[in-house]
C-alpha atoms as a PDB file:
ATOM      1  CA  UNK A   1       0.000   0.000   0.000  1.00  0.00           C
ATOM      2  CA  UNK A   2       1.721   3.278  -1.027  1.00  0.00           C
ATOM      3  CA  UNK A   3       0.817   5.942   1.784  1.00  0.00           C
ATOM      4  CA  UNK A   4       0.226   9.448   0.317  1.00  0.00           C
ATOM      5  CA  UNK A   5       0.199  13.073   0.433  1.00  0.00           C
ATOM      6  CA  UNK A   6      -2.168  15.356  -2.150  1.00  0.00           C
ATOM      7  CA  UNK A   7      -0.705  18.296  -3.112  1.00  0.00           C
ATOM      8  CA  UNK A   8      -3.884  20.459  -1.981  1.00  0.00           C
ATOM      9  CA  UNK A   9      -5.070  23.690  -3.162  1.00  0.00           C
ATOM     10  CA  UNK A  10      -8.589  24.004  -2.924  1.00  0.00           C
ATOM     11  CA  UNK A  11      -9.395  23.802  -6.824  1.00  0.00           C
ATOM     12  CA  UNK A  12     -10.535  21.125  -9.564  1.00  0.00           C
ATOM     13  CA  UNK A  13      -7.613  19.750 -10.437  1.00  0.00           C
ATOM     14  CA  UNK A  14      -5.965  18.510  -6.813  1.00  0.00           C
ATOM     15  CA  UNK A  15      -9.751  17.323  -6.450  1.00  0.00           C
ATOM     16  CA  UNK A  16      -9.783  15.286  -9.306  1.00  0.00           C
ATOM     17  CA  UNK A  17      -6.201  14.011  -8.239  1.00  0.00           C
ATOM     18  CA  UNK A  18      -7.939  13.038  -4.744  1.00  0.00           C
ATOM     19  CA  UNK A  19     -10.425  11.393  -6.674  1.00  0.00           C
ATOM     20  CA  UNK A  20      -8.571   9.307  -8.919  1.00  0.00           C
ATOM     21  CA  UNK A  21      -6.144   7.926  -5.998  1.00  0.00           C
ATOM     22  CA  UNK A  22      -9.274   7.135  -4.318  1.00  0.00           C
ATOM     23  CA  UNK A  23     -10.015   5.002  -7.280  1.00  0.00           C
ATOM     24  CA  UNK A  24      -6.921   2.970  -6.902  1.00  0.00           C
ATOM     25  CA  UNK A  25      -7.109   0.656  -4.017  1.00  0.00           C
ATOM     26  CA  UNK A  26      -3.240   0.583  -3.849  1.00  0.00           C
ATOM     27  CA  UNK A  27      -2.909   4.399  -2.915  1.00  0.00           C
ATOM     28  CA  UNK A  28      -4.023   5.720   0.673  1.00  0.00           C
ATOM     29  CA  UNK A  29      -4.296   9.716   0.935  1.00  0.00           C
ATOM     30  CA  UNK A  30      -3.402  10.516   4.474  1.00  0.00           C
ATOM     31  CA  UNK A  31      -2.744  14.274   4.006  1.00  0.00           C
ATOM     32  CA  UNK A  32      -3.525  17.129   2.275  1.00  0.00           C
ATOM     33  CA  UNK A  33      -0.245  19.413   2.196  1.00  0.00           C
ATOM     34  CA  UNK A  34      -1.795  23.421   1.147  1.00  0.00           C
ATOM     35  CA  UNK A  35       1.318  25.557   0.366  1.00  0.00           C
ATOM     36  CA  UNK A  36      -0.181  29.386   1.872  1.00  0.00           C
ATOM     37  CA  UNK A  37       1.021  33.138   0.765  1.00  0.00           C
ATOM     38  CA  UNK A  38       3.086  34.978   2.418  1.00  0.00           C
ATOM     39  CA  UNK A  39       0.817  36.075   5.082  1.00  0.00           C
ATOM     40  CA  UNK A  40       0.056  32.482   6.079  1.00  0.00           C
ATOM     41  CA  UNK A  41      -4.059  33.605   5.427  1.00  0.00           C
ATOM     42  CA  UNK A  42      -4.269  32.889   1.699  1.00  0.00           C
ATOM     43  CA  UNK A  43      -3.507  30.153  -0.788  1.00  0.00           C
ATOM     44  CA  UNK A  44      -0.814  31.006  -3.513  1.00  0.00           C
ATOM     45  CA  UNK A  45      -2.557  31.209  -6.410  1.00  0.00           C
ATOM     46  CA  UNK A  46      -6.029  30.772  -5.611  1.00  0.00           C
ATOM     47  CA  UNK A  47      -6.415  33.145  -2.728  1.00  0.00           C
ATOM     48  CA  UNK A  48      -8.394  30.968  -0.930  1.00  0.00           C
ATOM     49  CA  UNK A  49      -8.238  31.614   3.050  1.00  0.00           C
ATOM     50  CA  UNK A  50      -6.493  29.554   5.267  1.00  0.00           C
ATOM     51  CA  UNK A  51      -9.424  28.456   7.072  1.00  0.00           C
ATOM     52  CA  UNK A  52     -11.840  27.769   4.331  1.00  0.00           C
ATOM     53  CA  UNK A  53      -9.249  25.334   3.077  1.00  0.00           C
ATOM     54  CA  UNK A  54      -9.718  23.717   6.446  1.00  0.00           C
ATOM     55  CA  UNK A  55     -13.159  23.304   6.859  1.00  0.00           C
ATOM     56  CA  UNK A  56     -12.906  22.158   2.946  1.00  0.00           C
ATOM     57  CA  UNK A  57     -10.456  19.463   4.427  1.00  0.00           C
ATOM     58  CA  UNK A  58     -12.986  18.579   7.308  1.00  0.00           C
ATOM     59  CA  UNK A  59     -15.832  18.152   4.923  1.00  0.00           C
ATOM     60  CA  UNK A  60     -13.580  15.475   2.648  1.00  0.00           C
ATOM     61  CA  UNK A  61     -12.326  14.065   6.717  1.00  0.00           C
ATOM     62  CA  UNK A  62      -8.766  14.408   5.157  1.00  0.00           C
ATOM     63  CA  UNK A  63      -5.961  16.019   7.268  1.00  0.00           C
ATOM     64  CA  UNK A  64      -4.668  19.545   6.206  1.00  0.00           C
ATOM     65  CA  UNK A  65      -1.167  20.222   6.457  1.00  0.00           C
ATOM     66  CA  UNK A  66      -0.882  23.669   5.956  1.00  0.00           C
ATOM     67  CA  UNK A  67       3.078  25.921   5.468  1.00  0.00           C
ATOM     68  CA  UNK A  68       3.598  29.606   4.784  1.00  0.00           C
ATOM     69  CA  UNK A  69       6.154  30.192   2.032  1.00  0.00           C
ATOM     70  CA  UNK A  70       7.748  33.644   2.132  1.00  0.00           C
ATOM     71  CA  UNK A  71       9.466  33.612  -1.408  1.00  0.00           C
ATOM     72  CA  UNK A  72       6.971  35.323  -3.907  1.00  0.00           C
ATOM     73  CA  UNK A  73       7.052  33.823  -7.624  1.00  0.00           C
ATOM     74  CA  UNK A  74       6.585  30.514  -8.838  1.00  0.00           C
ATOM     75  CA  UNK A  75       7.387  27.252  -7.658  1.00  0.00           C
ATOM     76  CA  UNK A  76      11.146  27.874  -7.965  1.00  0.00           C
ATOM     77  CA  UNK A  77      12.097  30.159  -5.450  1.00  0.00           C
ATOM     78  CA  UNK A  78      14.218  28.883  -2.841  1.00  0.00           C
ATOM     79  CA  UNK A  79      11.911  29.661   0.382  1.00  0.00           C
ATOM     80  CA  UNK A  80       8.915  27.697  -1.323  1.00  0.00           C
ATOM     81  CA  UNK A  81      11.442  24.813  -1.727  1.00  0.00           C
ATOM     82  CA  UNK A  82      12.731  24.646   1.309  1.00  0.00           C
ATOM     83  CA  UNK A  83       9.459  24.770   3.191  1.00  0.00           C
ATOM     84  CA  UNK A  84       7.763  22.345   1.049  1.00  0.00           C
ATOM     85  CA  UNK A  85      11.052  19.889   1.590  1.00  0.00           C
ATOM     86  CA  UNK A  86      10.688  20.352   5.077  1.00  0.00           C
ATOM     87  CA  UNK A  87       6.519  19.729   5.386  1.00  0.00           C
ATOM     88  CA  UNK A  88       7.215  16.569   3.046  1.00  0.00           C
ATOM     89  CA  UNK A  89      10.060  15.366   5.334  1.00  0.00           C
ATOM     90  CA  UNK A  90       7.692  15.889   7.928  1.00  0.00           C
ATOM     91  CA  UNK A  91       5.083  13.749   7.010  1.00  0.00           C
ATOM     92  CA  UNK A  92       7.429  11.053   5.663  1.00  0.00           C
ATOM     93  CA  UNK A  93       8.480  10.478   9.466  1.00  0.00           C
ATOM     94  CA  UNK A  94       5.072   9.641   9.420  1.00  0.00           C
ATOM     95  CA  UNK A  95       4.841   6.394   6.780  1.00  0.00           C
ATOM     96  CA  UNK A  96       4.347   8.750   3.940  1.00  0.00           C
ATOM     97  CA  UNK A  97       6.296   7.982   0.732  1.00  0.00           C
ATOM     98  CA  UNK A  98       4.135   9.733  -1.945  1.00  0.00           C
ATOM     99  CA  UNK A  99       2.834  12.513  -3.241  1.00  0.00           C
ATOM    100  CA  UNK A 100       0.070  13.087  -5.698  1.00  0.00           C
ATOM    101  CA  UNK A 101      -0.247  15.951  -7.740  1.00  0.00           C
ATOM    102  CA  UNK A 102      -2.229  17.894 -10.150  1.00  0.00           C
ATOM    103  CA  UNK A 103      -0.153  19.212 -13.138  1.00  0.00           C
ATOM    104  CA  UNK A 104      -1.647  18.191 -16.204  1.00  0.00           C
ATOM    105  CA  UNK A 105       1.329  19.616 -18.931  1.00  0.00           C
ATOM    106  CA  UNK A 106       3.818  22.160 -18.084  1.00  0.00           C
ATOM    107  CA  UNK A 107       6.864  20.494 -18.063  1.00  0.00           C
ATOM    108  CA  UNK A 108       8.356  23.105 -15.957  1.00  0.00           C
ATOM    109  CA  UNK A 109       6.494  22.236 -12.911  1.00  0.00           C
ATOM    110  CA  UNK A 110       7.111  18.592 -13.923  1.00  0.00           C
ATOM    111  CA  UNK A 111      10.634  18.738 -13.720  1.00  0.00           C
ATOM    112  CA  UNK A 112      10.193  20.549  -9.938  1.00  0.00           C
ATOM    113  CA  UNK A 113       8.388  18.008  -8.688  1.00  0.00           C
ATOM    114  CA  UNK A 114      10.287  15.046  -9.995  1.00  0.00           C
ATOM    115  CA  UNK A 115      13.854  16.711  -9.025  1.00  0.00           C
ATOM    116  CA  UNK A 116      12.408  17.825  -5.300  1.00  0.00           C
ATOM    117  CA  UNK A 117      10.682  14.182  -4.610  1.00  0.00           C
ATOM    118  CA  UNK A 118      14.085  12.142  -6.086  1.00  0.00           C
ATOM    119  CA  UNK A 119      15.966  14.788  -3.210  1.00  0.00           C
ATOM    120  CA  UNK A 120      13.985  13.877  -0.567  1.00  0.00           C
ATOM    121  CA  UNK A 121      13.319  10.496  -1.435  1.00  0.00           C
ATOM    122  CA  UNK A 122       9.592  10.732  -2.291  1.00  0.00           C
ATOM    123  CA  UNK A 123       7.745   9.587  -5.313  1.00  0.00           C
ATOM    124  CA  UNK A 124       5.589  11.334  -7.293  1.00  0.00           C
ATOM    125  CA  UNK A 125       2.243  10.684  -8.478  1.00  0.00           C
ATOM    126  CA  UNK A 126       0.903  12.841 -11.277  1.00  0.00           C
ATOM    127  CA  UNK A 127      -2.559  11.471 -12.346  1.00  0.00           C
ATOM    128  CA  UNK A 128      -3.796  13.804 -14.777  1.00  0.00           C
ATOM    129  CA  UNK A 129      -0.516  14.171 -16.493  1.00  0.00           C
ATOM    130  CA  UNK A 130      -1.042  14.840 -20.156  1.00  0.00           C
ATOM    131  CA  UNK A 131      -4.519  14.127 -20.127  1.00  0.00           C
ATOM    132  CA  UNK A 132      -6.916  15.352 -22.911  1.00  0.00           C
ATOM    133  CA  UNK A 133      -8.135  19.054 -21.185  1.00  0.00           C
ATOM    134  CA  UNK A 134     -12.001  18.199 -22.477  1.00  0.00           C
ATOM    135  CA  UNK A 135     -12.253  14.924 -20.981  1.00  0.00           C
ATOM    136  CA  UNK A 136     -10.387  15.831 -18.420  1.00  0.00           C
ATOM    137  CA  UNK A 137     -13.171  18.845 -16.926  1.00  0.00           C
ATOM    138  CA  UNK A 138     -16.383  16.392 -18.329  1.00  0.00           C
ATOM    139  CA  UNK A 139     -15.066  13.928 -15.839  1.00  0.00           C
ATOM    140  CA  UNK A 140     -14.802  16.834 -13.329  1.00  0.00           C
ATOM    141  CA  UNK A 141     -18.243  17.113 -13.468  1.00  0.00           C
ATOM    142  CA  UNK A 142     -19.699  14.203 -14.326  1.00  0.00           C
ATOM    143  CA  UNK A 143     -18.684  12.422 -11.344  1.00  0.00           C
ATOM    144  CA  UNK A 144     -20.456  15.265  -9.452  1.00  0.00           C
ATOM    145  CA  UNK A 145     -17.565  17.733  -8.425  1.00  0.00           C
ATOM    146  CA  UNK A 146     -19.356  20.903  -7.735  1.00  0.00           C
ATOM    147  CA  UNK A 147     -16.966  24.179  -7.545  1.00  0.00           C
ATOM    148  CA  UNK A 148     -16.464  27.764  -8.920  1.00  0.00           C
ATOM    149  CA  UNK A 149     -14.453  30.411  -9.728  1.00  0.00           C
ATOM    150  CA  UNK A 150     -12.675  32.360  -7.627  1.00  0.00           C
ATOM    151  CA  UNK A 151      -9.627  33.390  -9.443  1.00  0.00           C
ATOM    152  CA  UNK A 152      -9.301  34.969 -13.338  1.00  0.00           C
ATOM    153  CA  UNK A 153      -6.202  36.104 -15.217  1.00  0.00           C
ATOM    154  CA  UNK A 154      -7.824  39.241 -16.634  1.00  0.00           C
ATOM    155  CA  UNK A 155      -5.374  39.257 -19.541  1.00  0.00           C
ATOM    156  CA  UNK A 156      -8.200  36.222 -20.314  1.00  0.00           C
ATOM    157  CA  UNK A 157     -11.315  36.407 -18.233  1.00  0.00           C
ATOM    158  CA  UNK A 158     -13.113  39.455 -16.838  1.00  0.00           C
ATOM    159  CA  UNK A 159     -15.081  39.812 -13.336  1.00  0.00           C
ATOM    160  CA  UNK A 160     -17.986  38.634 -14.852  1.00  0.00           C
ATOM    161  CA  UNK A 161     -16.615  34.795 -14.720  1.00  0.00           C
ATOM    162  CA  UNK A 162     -16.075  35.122 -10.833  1.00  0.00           C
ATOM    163  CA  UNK A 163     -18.440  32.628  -9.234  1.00  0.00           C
ATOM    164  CA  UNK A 164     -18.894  31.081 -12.106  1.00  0.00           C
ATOM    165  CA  UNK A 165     -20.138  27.045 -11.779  1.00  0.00           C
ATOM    166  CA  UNK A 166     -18.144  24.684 -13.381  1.00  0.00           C
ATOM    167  CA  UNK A 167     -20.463  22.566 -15.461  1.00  0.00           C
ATOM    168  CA  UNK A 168     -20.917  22.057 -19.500  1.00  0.00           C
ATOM    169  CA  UNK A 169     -22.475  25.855 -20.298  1.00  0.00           C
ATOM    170  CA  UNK A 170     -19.416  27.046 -18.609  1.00  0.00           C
ATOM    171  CA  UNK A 171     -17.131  24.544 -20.768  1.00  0.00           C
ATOM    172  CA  UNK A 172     -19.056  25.331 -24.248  1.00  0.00           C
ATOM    173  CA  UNK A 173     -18.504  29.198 -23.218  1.00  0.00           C
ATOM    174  CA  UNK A 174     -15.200  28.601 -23.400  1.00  0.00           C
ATOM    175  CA  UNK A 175     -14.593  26.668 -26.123  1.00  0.00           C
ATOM    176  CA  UNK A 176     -16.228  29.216 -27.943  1.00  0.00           C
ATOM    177  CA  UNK A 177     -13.622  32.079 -27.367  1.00  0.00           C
ATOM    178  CA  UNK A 178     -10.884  29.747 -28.378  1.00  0.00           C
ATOM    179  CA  UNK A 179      -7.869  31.248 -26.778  1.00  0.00           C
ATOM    180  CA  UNK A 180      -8.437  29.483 -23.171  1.00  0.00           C
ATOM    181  CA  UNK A 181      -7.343  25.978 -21.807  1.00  0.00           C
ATOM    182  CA  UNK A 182     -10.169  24.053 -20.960  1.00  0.00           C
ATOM    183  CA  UNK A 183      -8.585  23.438 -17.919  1.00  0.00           C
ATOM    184  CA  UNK A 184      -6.833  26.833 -17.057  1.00  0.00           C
ATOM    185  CA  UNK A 185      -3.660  25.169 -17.047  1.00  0.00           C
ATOM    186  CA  UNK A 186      -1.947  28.383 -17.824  1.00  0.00           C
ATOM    187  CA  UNK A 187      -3.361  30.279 -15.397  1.00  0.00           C
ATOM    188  CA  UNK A 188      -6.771  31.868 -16.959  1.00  0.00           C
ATOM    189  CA  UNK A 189      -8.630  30.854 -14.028  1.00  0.00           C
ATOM    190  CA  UNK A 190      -8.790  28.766 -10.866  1.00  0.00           C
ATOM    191  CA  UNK A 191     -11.395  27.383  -8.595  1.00  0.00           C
ATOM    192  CA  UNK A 192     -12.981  25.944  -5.201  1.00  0.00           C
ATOM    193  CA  UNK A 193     -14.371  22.779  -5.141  1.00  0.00           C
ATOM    194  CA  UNK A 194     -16.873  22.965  -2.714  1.00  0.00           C
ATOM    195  CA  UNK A 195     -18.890  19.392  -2.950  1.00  0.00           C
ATOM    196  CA  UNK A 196     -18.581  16.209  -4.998  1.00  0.00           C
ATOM    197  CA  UNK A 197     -17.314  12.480  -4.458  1.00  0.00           C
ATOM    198  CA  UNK A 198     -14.636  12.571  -1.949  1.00  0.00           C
ATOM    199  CA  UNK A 199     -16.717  14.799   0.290  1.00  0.00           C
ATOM    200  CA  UNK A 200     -18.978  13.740   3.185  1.00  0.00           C
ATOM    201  CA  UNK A 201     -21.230  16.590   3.301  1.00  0.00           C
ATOM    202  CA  UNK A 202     -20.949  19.994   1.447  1.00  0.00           C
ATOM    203  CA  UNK A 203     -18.739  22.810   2.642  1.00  0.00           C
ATOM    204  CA  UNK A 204     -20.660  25.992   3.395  1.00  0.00           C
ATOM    205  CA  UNK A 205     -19.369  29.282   2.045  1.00  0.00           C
ATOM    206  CA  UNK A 206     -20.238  32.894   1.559  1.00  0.00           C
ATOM    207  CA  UNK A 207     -19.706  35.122  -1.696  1.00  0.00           C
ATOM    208  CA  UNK A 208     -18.116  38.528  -0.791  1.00  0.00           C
ATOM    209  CA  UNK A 209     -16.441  41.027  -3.402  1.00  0.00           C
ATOM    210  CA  UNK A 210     -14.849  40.790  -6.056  1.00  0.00           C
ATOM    211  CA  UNK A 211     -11.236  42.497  -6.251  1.00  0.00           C
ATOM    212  CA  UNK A 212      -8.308  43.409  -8.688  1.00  0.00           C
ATOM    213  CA  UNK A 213      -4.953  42.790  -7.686  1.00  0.00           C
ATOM    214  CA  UNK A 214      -2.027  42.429 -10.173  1.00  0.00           C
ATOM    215  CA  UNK A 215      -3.757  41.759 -13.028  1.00  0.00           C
ATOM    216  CA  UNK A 216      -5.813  39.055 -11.309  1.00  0.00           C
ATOM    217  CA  UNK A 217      -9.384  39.247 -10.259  1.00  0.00           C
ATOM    218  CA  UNK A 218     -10.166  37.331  -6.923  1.00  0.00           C
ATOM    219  CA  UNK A 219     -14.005  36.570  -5.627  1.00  0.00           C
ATOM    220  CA  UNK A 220     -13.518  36.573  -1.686  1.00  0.00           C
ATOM    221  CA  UNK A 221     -15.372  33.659  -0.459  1.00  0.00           C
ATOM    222  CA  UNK A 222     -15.510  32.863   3.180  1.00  0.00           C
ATOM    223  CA  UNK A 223     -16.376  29.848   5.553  1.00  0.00           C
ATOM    224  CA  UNK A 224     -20.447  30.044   6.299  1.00  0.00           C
END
């Protein structure tokens, strides 16, 4: 039995990664591990609070690990490393010697997780990896994830998309502009997962405003 962690952050794609290793009956998820901003309140890129992601947790009746990284930029910088390293070594004292994540192409992030997991002695589990982005988000929701959008790249999607519900209108809208990954791979948008297969009840929420910050709109959702 291989003992895992899921790289957590609150959005479809670690959910569909949860869901998948639930499927296989030789993989048991002991942790979610949420990487937080800076202030140690908010998810890196979905802005998601710190607490929300907890009672999200609760409602699957999956530990949350949760670590502040102080290095701003992508998965590279040095603090993030380190404190994910750390976490990891953490819960590999533990019986842990997995972890699943939710990448689905860019090599870049590939390469991170492979080189970080071969230096602590970890091995990686990417489920999704290189999967087809359309069947990808129809199996999102037909196995009855529920979720929206909290997060836009505004290069790509305006305000109006905040709050969105991920089902197949939202998927035909679009494919219909053309320029955006099914699948927001690249960043156009990100979500919360909020109910769906691996949960035991619902998680309860409220919708507050909506709010521009580098080049990013964020809908501030809260714990109920």
């Amino acid at each position: 039995m291989i003992k895992a962690f899921c790289c957590w952050s609150g959005g479809k794609d670690s959910a569909l990664s949860l869901y998948r290793a639930q499927q296989d009956q030789q993989i048991e998820v002991t942790h979610l591990l949420n990487m937080l901003a800076e202030d140690g309140e908010h998810s890196r890129s979905h802005g998601i609070r710190a607490e929300l992601l907890k009672t999200q947790a609760s409602a699957i009746d999956i530990p949350i690990v949760q670590r502040k990284a102080t290095a701003r930029g992508a998965i590279s910088g040095n603090t993030y490393e380190q404190e994910f390293k750390k976490v990891v070594l953490e819960l590999k004292d533990t019986g842990v010697d997995a972890g699943i994540f939710g990448d689905i192409d860019l090599q870049v992030h590939r390469d991170w997780v492979e080189r970080v997991c071969k230096e602590i002695e970890i091995t990686p589990i990417l489920l999704l990896w290189k999967g087809n982005r359309e069947e990808l988000i129809t199996e999102f929701i037909d196995v009855g994830f529920k979720t929206i959008v909290v997060t836009t790249n505004a290069n790509y999607l305006g305000k109006e998309w905040l709050g969105r519900q991920i089902d197949k209108e939202f998927v035909a809208e679009l494919k219909a502009l053309g320029n955006i990954d099914l699948c927001g791979e690249d960043g156009e948008f990100h979500t919360f997962v909020y109910d769906g297969p691996i949960f035991k009840h619902p998680v309860k929420f409220t919708v507050g405003e909506k709010v521009l910050k580098d080049n990013r709109w964020f809908l501030e959702i809260k714990k109920d």
